[in-house]
PDB file of N, CA and C in Angstrom:
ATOM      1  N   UNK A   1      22.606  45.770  15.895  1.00  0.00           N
ATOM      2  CA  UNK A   1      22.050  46.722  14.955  1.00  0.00           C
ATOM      3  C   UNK A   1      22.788  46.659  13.615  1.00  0.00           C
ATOM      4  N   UNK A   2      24.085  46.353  13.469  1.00  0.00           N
ATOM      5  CA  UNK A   2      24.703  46.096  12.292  1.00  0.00           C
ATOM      6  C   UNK A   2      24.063  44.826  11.689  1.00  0.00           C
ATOM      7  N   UNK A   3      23.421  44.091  12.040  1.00  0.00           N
ATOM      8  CA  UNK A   3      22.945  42.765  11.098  1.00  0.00           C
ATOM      9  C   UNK A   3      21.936  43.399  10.632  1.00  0.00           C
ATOM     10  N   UNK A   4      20.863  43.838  11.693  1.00  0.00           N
ATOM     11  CA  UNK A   4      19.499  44.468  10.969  1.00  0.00           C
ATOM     12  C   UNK A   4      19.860  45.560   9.829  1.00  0.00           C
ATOM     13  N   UNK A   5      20.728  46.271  10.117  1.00  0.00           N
ATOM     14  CA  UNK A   5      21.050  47.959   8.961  1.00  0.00           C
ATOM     15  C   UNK A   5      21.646  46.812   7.676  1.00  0.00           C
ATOM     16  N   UNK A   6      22.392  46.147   8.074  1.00  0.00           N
ATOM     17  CA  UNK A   6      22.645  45.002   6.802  1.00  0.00           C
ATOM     18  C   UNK A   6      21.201  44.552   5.940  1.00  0.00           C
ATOM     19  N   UNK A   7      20.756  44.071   6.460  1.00  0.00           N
ATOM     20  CA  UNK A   7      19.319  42.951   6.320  1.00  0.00           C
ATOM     21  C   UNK A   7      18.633  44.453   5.447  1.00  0.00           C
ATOM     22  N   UNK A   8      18.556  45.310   6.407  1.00  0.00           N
ATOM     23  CA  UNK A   8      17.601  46.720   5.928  1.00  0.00           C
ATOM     24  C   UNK A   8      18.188  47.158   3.969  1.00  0.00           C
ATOM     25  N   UNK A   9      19.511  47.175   4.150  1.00  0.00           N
ATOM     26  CA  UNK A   9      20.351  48.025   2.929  1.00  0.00           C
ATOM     27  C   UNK A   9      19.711  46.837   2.087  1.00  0.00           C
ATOM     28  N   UNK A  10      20.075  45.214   2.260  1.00  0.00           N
ATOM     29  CA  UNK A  10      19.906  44.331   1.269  1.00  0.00           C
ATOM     30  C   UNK A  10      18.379  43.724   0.530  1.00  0.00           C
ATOM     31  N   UNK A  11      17.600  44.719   1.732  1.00  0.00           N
ATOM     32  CA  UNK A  11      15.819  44.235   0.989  1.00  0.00           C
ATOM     33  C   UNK A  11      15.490  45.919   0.610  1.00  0.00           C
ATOM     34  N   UNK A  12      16.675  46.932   0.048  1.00  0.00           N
ATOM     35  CA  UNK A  12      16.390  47.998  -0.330  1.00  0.00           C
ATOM     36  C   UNK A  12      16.562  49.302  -0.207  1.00  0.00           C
ATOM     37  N   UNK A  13      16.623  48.949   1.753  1.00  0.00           N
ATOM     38  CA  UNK A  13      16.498  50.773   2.146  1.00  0.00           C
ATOM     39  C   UNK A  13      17.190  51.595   1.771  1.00  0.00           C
ATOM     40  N   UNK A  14      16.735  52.919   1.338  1.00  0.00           N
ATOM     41  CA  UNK A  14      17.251  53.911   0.990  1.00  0.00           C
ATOM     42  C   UNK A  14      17.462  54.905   1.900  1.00  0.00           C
ATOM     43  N   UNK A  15      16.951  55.166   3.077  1.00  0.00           N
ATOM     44  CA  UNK A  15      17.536  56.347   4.347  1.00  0.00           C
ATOM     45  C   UNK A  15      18.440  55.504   4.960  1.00  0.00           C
ATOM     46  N   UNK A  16      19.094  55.899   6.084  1.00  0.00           N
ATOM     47  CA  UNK A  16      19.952  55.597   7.069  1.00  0.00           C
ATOM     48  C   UNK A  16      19.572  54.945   7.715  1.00  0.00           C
ATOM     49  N   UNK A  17      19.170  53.628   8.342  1.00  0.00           N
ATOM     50  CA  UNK A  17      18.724  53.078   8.892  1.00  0.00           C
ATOM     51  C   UNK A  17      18.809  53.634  10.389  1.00  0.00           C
ATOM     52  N   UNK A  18      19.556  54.253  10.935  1.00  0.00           N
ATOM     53  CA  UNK A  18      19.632  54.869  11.943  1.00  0.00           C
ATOM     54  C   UNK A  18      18.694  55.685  12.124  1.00  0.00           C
ATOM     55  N   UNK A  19      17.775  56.032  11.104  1.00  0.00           N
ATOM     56  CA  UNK A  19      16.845  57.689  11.316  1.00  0.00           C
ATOM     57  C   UNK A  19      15.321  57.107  11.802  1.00  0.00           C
ATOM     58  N   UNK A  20      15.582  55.628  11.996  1.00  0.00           N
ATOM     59  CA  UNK A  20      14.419  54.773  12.242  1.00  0.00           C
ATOM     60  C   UNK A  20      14.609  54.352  14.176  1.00  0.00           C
ATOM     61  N   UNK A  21      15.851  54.750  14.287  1.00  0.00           N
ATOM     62  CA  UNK A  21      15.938  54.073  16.571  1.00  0.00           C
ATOM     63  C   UNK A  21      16.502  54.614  16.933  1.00  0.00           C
ATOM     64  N   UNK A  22      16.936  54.965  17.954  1.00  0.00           N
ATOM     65  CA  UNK A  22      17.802  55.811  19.042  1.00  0.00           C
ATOM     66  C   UNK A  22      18.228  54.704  19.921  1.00  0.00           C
ATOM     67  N   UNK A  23      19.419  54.842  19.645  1.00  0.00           N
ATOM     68  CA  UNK A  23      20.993  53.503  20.604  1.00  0.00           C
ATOM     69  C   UNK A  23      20.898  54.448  22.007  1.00  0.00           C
ATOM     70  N   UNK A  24      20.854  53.776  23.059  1.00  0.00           N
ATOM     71  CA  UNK A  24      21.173  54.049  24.264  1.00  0.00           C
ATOM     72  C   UNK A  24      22.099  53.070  24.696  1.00  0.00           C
ATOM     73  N   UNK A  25      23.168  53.206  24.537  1.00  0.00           N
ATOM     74  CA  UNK A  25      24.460  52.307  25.283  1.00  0.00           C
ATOM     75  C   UNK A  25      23.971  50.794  24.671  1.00  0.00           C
ATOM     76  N   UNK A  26      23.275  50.119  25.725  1.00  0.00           N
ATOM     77  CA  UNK A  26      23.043  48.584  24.901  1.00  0.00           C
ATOM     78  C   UNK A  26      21.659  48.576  24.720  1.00  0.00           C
ATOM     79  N   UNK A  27      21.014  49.576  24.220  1.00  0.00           N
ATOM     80  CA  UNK A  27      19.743  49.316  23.986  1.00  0.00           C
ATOM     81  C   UNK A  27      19.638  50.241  22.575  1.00  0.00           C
ATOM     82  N   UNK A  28      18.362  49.994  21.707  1.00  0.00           N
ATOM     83  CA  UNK A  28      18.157  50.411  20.838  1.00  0.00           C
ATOM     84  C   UNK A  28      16.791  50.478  21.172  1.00  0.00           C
ATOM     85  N   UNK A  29      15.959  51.464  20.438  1.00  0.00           N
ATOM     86  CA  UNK A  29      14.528  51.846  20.666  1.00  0.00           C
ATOM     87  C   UNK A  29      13.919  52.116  19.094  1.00  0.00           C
ATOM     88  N   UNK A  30      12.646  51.532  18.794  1.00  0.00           N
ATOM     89  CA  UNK A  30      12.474  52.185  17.748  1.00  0.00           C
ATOM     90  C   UNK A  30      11.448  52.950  17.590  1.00  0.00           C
ATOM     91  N   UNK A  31      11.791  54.311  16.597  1.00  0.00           N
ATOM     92  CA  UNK A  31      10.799  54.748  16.323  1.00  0.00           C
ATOM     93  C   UNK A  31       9.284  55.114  16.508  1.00  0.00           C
ATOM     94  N   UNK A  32       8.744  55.555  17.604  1.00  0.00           N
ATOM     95  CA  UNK A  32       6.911  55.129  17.120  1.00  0.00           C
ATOM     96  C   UNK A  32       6.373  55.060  16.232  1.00  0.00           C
ATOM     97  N   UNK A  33       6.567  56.120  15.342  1.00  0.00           N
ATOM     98  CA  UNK A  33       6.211  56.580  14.205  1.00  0.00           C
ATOM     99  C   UNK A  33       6.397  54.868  13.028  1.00  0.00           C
ATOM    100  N   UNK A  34       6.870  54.043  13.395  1.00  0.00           N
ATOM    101  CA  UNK A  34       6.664  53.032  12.402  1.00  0.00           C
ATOM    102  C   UNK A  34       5.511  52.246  12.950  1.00  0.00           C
ATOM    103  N   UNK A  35       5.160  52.091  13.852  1.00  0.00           N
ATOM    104  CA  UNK A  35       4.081  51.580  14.282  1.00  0.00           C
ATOM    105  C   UNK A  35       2.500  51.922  14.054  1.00  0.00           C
ATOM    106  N   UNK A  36       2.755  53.163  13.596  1.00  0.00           N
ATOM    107  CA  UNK A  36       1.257  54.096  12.930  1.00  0.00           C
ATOM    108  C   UNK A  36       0.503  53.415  11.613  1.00  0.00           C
ATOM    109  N   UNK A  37       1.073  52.239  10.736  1.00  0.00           N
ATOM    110  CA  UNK A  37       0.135  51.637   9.777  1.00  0.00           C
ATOM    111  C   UNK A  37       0.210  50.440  10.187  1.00  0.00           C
ATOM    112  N   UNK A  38       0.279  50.033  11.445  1.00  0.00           N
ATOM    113  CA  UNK A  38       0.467  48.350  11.401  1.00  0.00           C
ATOM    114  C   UNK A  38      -0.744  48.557  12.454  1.00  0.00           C
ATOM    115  N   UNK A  39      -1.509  47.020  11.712  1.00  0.00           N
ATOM    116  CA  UNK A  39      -2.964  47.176  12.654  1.00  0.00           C
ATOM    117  C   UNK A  39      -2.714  45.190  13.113  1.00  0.00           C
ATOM    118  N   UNK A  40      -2.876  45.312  14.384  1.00  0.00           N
ATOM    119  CA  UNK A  40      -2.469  44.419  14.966  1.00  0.00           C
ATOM    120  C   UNK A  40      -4.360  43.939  15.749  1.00  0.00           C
ATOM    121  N   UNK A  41      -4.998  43.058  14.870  1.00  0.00           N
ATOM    122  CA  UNK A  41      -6.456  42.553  15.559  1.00  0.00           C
ATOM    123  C   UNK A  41      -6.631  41.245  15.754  1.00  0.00           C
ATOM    124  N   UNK A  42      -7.449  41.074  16.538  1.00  0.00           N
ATOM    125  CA  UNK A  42      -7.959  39.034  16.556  1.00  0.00           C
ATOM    126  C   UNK A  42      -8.662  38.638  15.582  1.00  0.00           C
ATOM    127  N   UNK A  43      -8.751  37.804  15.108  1.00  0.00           N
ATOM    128  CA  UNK A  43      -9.277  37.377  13.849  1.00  0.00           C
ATOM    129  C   UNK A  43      -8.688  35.646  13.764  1.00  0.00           C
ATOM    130  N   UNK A  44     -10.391  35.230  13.627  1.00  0.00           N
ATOM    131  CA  UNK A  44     -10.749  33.658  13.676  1.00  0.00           C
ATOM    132  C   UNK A  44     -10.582  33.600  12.745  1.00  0.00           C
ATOM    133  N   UNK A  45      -9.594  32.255  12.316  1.00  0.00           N
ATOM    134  CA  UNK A  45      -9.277  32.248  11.039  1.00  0.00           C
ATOM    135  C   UNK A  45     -10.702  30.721  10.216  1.00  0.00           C
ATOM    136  N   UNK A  46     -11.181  30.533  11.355  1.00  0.00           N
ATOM    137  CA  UNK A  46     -12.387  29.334  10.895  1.00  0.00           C
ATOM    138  C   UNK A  46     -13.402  30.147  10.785  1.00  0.00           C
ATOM    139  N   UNK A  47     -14.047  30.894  11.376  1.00  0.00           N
ATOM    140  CA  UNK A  47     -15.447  31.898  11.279  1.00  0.00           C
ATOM    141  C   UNK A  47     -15.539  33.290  10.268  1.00  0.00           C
ATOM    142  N   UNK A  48     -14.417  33.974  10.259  1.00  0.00           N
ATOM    143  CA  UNK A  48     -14.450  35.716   9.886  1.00  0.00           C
ATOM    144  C   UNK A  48     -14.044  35.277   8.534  1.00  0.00           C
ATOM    145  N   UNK A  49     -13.877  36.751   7.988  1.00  0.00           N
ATOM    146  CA  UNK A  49     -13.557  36.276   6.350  1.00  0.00           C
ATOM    147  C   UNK A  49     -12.526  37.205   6.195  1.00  0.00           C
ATOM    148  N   UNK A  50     -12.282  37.825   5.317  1.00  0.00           N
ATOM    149  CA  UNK A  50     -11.133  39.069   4.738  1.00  0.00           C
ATOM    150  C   UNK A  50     -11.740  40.377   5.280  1.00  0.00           C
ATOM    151  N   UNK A  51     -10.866  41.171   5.945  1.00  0.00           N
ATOM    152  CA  UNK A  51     -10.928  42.479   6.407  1.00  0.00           C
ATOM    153  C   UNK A  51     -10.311  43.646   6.046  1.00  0.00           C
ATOM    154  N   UNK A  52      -9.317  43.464   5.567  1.00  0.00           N
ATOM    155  CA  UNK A  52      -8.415  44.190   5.122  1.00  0.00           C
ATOM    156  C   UNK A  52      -7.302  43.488   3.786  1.00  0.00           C
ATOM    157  N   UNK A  53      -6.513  44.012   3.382  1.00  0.00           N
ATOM    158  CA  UNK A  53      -5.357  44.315   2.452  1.00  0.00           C
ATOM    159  C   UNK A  53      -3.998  43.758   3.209  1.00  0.00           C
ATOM    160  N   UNK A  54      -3.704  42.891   3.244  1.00  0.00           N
ATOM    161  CA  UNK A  54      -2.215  42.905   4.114  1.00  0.00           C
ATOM    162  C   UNK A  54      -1.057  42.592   3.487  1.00  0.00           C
ATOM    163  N   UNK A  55      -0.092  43.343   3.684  1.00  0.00           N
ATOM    164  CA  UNK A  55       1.381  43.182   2.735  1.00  0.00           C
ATOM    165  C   UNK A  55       2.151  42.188   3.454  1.00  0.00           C
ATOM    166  N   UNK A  56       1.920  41.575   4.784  1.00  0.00           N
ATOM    167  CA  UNK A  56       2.047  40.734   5.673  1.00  0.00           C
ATOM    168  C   UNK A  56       0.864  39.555   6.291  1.00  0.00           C
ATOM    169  N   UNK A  57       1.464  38.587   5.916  1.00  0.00           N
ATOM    170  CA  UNK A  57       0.306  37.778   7.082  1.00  0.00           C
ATOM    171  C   UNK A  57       1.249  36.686   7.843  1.00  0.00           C
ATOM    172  N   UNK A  58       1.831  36.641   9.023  1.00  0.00           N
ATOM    173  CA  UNK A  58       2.239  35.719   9.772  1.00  0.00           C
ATOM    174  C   UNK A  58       0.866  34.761  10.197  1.00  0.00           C
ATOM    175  N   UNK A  59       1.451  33.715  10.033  1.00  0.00           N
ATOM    176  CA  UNK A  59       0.685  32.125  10.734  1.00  0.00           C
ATOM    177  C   UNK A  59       1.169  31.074  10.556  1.00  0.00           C
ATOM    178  N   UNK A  60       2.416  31.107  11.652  1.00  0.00           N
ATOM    179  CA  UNK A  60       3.262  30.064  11.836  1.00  0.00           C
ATOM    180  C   UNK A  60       2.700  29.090  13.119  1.00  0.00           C
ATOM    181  N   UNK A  61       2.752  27.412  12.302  1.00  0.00           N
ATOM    182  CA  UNK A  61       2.694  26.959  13.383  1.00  0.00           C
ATOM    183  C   UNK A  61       0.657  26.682  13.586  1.00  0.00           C
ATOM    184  N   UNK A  62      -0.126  27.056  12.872  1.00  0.00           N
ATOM    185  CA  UNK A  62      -0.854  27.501  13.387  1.00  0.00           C
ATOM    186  C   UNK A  62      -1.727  26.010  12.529  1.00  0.00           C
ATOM    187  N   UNK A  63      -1.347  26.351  11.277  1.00  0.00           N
ATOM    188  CA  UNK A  63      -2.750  25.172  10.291  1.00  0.00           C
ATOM    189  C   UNK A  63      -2.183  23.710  10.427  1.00  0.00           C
ATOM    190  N   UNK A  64      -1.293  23.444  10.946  1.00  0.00           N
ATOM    191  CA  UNK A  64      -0.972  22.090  11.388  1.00  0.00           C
ATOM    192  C   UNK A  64      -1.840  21.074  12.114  1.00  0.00           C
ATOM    193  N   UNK A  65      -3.095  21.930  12.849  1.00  0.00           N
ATOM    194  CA  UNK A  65      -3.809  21.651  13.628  1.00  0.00           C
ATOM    195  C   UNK A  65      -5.035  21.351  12.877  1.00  0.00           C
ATOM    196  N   UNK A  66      -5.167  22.191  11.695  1.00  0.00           N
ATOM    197  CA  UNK A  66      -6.625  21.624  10.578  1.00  0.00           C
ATOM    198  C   UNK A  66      -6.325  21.021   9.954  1.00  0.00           C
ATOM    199  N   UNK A  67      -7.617  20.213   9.527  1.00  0.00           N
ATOM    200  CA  UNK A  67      -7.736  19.072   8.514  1.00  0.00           C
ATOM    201  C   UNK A  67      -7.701  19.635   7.494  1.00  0.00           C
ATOM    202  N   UNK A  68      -7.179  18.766   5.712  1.00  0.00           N
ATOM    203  CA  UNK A  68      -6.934  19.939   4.758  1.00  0.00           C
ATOM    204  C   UNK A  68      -8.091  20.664   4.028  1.00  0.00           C
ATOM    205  N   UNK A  69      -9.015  20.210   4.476  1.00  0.00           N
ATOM    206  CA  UNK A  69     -10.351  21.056   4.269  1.00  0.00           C
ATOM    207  C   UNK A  69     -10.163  22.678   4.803  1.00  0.00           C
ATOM    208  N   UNK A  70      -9.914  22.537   5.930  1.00  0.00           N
ATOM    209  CA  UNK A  70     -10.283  24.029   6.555  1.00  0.00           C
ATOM    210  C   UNK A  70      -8.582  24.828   6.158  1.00  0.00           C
ATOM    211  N   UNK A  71      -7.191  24.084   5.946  1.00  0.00           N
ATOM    212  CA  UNK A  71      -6.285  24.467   5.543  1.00  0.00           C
ATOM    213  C   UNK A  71      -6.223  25.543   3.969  1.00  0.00           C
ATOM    214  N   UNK A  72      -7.225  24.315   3.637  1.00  0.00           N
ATOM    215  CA  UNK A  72      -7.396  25.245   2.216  1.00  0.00           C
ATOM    216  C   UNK A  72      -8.287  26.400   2.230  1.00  0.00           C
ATOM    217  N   UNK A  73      -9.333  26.322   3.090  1.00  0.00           N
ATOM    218  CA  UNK A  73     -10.555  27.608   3.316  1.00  0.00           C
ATOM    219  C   UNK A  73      -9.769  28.467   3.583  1.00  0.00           C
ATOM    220  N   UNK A  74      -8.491  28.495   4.990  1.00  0.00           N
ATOM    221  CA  UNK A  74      -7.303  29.079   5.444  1.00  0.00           C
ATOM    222  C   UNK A  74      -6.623  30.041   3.797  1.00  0.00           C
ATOM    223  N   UNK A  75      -5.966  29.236   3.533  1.00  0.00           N
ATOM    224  CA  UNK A  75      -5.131  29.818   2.387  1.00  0.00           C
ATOM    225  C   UNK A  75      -6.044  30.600   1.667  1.00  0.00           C
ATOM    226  N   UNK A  76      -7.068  30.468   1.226  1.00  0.00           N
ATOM    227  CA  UNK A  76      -8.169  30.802   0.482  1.00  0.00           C
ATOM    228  C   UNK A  76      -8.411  32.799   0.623  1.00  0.00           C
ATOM    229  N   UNK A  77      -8.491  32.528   2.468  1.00  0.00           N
ATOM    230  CA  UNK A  77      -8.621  33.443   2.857  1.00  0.00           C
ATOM    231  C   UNK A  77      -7.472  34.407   2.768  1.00  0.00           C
ATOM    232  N   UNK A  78      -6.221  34.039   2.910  1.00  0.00           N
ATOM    233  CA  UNK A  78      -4.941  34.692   2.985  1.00  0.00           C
ATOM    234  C   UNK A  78      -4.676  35.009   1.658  1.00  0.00           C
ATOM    235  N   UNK A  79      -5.364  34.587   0.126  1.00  0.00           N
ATOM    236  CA  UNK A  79      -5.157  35.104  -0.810  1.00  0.00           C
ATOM    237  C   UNK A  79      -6.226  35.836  -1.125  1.00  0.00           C
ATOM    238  N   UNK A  80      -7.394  36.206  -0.362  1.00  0.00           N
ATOM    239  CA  UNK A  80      -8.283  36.938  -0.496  1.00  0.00           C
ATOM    240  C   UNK A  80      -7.077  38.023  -0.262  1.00  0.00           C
ATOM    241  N   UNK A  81      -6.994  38.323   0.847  1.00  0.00           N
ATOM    242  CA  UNK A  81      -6.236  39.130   1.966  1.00  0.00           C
ATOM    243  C   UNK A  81      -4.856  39.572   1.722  1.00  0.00           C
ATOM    244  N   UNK A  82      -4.352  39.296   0.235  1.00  0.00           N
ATOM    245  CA  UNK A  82      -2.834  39.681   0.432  1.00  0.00           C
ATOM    246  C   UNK A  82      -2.893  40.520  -1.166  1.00  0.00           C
ATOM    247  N   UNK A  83      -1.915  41.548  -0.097  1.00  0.00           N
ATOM    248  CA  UNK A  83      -1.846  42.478  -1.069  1.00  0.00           C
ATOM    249  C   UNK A  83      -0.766  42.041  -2.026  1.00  0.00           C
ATOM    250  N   UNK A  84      -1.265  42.744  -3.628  1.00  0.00           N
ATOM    251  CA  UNK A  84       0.005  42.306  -4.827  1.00  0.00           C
ATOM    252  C   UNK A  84       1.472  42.190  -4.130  1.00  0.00           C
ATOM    253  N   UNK A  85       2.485  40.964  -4.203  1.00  0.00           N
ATOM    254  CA  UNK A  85       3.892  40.877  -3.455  1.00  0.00           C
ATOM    255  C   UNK A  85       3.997  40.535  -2.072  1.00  0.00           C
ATOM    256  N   UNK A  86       2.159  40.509  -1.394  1.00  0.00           N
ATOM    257  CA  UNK A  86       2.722  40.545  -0.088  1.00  0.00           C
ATOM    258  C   UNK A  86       3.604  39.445   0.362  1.00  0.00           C
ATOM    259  N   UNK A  87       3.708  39.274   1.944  1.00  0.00           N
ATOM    260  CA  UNK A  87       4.405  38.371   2.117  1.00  0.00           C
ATOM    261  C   UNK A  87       3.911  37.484   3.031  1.00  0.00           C
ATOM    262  N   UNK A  88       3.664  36.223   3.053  1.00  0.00           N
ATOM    263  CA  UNK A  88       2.775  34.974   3.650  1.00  0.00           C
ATOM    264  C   UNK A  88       3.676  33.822   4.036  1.00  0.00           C
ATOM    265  N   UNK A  89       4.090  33.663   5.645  1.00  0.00           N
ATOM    266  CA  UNK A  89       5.147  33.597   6.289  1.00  0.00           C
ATOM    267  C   UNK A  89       4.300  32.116   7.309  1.00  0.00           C
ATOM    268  N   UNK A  90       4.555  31.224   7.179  1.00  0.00           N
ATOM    269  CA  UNK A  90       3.835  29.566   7.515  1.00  0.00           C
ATOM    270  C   UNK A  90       5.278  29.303   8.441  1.00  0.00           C
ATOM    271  N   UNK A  91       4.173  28.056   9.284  1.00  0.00           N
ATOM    272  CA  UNK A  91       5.497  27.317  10.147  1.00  0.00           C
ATOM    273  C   UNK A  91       5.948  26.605   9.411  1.00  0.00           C
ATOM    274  N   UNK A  92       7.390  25.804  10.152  1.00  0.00           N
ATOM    275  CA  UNK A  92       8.397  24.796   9.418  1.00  0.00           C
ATOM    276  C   UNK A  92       7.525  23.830   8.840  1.00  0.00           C
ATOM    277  N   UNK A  93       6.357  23.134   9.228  1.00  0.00           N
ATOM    278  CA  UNK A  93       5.578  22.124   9.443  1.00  0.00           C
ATOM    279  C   UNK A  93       4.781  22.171   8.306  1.00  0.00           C
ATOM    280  N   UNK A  94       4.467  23.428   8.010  1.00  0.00           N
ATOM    281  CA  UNK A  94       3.266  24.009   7.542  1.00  0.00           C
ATOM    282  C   UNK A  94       3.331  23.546   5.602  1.00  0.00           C
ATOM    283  N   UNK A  95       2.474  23.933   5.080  1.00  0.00           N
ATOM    284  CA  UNK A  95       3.052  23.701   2.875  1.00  0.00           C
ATOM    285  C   UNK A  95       1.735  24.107   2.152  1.00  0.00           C
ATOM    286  N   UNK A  96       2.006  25.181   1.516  1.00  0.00           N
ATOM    287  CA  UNK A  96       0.912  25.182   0.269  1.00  0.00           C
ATOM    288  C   UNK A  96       1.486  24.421  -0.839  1.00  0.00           C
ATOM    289  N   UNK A  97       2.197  23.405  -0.921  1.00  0.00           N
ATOM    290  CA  UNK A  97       2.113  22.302  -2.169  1.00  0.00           C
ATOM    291  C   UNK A  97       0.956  21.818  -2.606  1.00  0.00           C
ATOM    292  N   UNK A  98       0.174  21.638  -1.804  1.00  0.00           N
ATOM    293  CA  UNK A  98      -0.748  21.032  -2.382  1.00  0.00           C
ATOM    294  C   UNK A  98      -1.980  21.504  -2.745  1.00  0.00           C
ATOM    295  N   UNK A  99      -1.857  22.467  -2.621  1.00  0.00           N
ATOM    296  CA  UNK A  99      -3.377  23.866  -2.626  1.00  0.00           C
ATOM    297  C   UNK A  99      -2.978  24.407  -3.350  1.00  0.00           C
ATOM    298  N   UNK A 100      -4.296  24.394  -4.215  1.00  0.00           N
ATOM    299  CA  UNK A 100      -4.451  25.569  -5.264  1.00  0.00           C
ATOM    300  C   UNK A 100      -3.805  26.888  -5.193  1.00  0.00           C
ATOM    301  N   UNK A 101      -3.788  27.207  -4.643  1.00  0.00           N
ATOM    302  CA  UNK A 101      -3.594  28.664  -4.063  1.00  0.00           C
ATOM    303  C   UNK A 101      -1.769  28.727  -4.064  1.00  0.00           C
ATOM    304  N   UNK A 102      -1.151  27.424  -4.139  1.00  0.00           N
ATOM    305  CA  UNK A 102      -0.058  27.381  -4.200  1.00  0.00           C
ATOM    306  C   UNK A 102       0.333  28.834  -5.396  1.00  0.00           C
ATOM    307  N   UNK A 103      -0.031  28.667  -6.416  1.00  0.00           N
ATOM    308  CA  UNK A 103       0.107  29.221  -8.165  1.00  0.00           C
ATOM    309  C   UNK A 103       0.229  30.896  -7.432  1.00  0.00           C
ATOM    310  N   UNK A 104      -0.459  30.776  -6.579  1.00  0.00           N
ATOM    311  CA  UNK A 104      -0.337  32.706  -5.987  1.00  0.00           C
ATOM    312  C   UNK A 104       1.298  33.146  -5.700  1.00  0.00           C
ATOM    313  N   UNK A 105       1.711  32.478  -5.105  1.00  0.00           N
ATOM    314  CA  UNK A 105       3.068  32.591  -4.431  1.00  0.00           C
ATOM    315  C   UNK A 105       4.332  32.098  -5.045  1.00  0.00           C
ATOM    316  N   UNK A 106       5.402  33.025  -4.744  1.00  0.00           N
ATOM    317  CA  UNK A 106       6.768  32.340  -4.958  1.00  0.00           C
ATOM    318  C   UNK A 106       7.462  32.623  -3.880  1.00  0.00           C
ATOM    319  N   UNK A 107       8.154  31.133  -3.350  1.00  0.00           N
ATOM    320  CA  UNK A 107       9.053  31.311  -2.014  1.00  0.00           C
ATOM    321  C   UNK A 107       9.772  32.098  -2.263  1.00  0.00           C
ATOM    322  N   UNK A 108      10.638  32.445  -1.385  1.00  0.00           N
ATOM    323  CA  UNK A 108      11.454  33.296  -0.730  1.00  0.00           C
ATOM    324  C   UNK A 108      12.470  32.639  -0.108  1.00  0.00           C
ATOM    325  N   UNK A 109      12.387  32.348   1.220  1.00  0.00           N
ATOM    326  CA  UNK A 109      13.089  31.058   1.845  1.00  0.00           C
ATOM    327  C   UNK A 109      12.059  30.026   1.873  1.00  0.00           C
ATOM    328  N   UNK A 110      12.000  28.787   1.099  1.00  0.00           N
ATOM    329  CA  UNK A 110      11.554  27.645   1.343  1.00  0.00           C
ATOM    330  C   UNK A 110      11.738  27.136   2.564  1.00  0.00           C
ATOM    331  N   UNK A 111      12.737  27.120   3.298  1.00  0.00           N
ATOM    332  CA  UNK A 111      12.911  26.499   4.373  1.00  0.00           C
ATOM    333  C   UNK A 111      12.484  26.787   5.748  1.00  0.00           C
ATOM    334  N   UNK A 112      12.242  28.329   5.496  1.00  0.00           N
ATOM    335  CA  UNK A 112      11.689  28.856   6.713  1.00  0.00           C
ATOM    336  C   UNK A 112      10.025  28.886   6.253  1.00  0.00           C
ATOM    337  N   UNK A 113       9.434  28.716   4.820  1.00  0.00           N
ATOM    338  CA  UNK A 113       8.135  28.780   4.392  1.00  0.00           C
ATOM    339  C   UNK A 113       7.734  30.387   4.074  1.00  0.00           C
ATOM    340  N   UNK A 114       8.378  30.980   4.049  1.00  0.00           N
ATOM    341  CA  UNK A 114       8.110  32.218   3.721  1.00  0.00           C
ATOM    342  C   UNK A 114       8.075  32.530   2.232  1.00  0.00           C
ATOM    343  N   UNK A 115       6.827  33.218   1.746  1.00  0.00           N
ATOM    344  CA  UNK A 115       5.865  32.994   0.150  1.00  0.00           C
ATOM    345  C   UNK A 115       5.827  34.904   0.100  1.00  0.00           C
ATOM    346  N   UNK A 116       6.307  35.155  -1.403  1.00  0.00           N
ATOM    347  CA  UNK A 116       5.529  36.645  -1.651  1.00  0.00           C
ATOM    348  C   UNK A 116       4.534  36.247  -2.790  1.00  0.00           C
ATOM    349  N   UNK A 117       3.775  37.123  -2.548  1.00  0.00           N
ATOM    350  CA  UNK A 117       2.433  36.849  -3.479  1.00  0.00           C
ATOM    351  C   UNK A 117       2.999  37.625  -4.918  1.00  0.00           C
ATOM    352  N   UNK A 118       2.657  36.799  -6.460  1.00  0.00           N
ATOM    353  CA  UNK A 118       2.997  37.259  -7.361  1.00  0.00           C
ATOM    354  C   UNK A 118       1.855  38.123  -8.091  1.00  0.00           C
ATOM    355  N   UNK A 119       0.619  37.980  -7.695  1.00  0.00           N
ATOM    356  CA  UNK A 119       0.267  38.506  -8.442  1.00  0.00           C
ATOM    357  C   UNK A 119      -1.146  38.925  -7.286  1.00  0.00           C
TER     358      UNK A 119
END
C-alpha cells in the first residue's frame, strides 16, 4: 500500500489515500464506492461503434491480431471514444506511429505504450 499511496500523491491526490480501503492485517479492501462510475461492457471492437466518453480505454495485446486496415478503423474508434486527456493504454507489441490518429496523443510511458489524449 505504500507504493500505491506513493503512485496516488505523485499523479495528484489530494485526500489520504487511506480514506479510499480498509487494511485488515495483510489484506487491503477497497472502497465500493469507487466502483460506482466505472462501466465495465463487451464491445466488438470490428462491428459496434462509440458508446460512450471514456477517460480510459485498455487494449493491450489485442490489435496485433488485425491487419492495418481494421487497426486503424480500431484507433479511429478509440479517438471517437476518448475523453479530452484520456488515457489509451496498447500492448508492448502494439504502435500508433503510423496512424493518423497518432497527432491525438502524447505518450506517457512509451515503453509500456501508454498515450493521454491531447486534445
Amino acid at each position: 500500500m505504500k507504493l500505491y499511496t506513493e503512485n496516488y500523491l505523485r499523479a495528484g491526490g489530494r485526500e489520504a489515500f487511506s480514506t479510499y480501503y480498509v487494511a485488515d492485517s495483510n489484506q487491503a479492501r477497497f472502497d465500493s464506492t469507487l466502483a460506482e462510475g466505472v462501466v465495465f461492457a463487451q464491445h466488438n471492437l470490428v462491428t459496434d461503434g462509440s458508446f460512450n466518453e471514456f477517460h480510459l480505454i485498455v487494449c493491450r495485446n489485442v490489435m496485433i491480431y488485425f491487419g492495418f486496415d481494421l487497426q486503424e478503423a480500431v484507433l479511429q474508434l478509440f479517438g471517437d471514444s476518448m475523453a479530452r486527456f484520456g488515457i489509451l493504454a496498447l500492448g508492448r507489441k502494439e504502435s500508433i506511429r503510423r496512424s493518423p490518429q497518432a497527432e491525438l496523443y502524447e505518450p506517457l510511458d512509451e515503453a509500456e505504450r501508454i498515450f493521454r489524449r491531447r486534445r
